[in-house]
Protein backbone atom coordinates (compact mmCIF):
# COMPACT_ATOMS: atom_id res chain seq x y z
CA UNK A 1 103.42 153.52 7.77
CA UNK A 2 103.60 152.48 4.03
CA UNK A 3 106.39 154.67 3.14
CA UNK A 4 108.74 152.69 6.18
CA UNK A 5 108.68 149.12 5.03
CA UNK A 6 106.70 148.47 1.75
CA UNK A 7 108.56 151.30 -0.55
CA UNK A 8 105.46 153.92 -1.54
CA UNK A 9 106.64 154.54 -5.25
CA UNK A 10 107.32 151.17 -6.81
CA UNK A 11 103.96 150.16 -4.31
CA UNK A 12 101.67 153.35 -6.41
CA UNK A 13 103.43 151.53 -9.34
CA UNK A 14 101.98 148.05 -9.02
CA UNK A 15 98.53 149.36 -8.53
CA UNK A 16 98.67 151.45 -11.57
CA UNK A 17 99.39 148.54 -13.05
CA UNK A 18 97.20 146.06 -11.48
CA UNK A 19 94.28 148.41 -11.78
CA UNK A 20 95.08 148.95 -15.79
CA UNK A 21 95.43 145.39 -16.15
CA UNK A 22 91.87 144.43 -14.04
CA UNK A 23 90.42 147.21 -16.38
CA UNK A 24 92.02 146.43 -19.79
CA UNK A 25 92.67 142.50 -20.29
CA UNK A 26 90.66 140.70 -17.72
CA UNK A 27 87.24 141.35 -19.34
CA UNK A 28 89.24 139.74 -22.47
CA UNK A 29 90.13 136.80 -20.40
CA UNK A 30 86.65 136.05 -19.00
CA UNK A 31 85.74 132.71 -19.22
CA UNK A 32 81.44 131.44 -18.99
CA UNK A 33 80.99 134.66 -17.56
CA UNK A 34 83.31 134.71 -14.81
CA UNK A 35 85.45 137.84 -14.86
CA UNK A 36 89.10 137.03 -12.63
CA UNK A 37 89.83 139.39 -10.20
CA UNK A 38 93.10 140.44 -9.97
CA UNK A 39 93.15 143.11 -7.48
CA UNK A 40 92.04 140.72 -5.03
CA UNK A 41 95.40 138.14 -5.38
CA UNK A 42 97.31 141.24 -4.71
CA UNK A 43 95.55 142.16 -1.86
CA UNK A 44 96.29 138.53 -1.33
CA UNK A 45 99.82 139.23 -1.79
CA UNK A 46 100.68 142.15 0.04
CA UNK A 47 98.12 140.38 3.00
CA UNK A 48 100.36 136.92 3.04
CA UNK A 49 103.93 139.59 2.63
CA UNK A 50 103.89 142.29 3.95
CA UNK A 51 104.14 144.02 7.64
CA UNK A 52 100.60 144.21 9.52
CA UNK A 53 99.63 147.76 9.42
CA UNK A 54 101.44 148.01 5.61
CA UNK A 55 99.05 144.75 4.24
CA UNK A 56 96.30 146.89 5.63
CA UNK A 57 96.89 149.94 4.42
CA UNK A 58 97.71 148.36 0.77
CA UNK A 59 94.51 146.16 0.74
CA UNK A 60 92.46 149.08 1.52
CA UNK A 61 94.39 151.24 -1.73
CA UNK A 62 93.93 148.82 -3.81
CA UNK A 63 90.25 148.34 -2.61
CA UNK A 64 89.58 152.06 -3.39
CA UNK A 65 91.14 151.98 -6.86
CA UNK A 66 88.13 148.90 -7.20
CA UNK A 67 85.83 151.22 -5.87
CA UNK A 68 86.51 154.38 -8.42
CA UNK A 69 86.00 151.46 -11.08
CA UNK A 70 82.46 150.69 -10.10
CA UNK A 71 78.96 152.32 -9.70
CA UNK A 72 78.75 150.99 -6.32
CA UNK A 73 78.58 153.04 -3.18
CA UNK A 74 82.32 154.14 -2.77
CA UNK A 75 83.94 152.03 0.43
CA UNK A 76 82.22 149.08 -0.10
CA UNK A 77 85.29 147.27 -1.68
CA UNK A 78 88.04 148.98 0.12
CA UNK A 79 86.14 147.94 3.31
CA UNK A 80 85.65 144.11 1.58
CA UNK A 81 89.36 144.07 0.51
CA UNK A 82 90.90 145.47 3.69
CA UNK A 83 88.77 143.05 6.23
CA UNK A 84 90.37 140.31 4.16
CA UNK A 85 93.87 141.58 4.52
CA UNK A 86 93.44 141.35 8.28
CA UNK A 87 91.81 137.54 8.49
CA UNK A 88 94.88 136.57 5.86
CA UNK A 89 97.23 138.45 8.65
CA UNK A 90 96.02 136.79 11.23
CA UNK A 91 96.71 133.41 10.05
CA UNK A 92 99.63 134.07 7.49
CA UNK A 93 102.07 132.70 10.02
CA UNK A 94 100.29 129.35 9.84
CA UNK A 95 100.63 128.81 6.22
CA UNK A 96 103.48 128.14 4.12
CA UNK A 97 103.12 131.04 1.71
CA UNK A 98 105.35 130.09 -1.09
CA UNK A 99 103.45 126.97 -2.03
CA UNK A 100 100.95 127.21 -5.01
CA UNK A 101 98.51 125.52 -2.87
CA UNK A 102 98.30 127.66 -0.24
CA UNK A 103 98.10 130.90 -2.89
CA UNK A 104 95.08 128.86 -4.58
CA UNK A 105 93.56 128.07 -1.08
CA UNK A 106 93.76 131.06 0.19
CA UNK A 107 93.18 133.32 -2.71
CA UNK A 108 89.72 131.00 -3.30
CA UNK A 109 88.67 131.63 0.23
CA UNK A 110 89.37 135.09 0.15
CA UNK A 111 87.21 135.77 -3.11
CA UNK A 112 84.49 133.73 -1.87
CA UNK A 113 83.74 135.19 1.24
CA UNK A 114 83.43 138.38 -0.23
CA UNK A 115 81.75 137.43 -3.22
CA UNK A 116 79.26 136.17 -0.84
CA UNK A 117 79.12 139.12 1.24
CA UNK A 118 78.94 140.62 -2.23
CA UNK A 119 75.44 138.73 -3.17
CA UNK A 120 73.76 138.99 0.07
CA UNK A 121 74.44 143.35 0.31
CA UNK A 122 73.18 143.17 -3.71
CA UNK A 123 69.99 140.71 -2.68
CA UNK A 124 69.36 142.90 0.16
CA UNK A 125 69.65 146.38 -0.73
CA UNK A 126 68.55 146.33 -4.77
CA UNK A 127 66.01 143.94 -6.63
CA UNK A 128 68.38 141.31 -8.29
CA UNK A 129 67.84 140.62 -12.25
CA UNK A 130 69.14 137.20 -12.13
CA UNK A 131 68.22 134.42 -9.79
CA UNK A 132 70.21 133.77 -6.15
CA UNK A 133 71.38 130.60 -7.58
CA UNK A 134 72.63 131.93 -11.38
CA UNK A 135 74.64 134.63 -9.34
CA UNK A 136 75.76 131.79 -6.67
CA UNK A 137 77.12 129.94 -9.32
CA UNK A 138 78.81 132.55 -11.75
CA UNK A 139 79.25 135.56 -9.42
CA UNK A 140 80.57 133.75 -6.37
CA UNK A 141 81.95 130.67 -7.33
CA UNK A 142 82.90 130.39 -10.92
CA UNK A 143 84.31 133.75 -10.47
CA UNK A 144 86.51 132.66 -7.53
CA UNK A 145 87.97 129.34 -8.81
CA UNK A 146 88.98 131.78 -11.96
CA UNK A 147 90.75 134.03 -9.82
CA UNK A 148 92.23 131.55 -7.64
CA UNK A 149 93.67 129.97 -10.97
CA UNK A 150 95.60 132.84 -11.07
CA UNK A 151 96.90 133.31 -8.14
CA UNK A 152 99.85 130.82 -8.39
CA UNK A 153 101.22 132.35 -11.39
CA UNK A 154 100.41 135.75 -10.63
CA UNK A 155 102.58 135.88 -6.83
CA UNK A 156 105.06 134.05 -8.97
CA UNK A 157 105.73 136.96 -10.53
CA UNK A 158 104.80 139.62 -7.52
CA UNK A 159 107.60 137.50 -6.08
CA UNK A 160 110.24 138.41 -8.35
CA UNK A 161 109.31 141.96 -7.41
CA UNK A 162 108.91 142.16 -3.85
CA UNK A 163 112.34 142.98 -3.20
CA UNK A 164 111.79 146.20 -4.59
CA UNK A 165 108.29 146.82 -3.03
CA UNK A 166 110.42 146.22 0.39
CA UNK A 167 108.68 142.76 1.27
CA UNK A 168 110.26 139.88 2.71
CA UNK A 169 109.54 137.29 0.17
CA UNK A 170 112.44 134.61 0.60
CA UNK A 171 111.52 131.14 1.17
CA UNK A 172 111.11 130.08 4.77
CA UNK A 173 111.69 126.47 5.84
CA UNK A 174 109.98 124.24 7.88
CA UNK A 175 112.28 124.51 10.65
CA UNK A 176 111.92 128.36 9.90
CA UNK A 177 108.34 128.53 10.39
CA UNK A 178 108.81 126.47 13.75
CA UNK A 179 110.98 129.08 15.42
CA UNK A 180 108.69 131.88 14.58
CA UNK A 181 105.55 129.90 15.66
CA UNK A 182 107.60 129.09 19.44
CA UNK A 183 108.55 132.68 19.32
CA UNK A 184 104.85 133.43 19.95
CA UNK A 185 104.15 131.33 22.18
């Protein structure tokens, strides 16, 4: 699984770091409120990067590490992160991953659908202290235009390491992306 494509060691390395890094300098970085989430372009990442079953499996790690960082119910992210990892699979070959657009695009649609998901489980299951629309507008999407700020510069430099995390993270051209589309057909 994990261990056969995506190398497990300098993989457990990047979410040491990623998790330190979500835990130690992003509340220092907040901005009106809005906290980036940084975990969540990696999941981005490893989703646009890496094999099927491996972008899984890594989505749902790093979702986990989220969780143990919480007070939520344990899963809850995990499950969030790793459902994302398969929609960004499922459409990956579609996109031209390398451009900045597409990290922005993508990582913003990723952290808004879950942020929503996020507001309606919160609205349903426990009695919200702020109003729908204060948490609309800072939770879901101030917070995810931060993130997908980010993004760009942040699989810049996942980029430069994916090589030694065992992803495939050369640039494919057009003509590239053509072939491997007809090949599925």
């Amino acid at each position: 699984a994990l261990r056969t494509s995506v190398r497990c060691v300098p993989f457990f390395i990047l979410v040491v770091v990623a998790v330190t890094l979500q835990a130690a300098i992003a509340p220092r970085v907040e901005l009106f409120g809005a906290r980036p989430d940084w975990l969540l372009v990696v999941v981005v990442f490893v989703a646009l990067y890496a094999p099927e079953r491996d972008a899984l499996l890594g989505a749902w790690a790093l979702g986990g590490c989220a969780d143990l960082m919480t007070i939520e119910r344990f899963g809850l992210i995990a499950l969030s992160y790793g459902l994302i990892a398969v929609a960004i699979v499922g459409v990956r070959d579609f996109l031209f991953r390398d451009r900045w657009m597409t990290q922005f695009a993508v990582t913003l649609s990723a952290c808004l659908l879950i942020r929503v998901a996020w507001l309606v489980y919160r609205h349903v299951m426990f009695a919200p202290a702020t109003s729908l629309s204060a948490e609309l507008l800072i939770e879901t999407v101030l917070v995810s235009l931060y993130t997908a700020l980010w993004a760009p510069a942040l699989h810049g430099a996942l980029r430069r390491i994916g090589g030694v995390l065992g992803l495939n993270v050369r640039r494919a051209g057009f003509a590239e992306w053509s072939m491997r589309r007809q090949a599925r057909v």
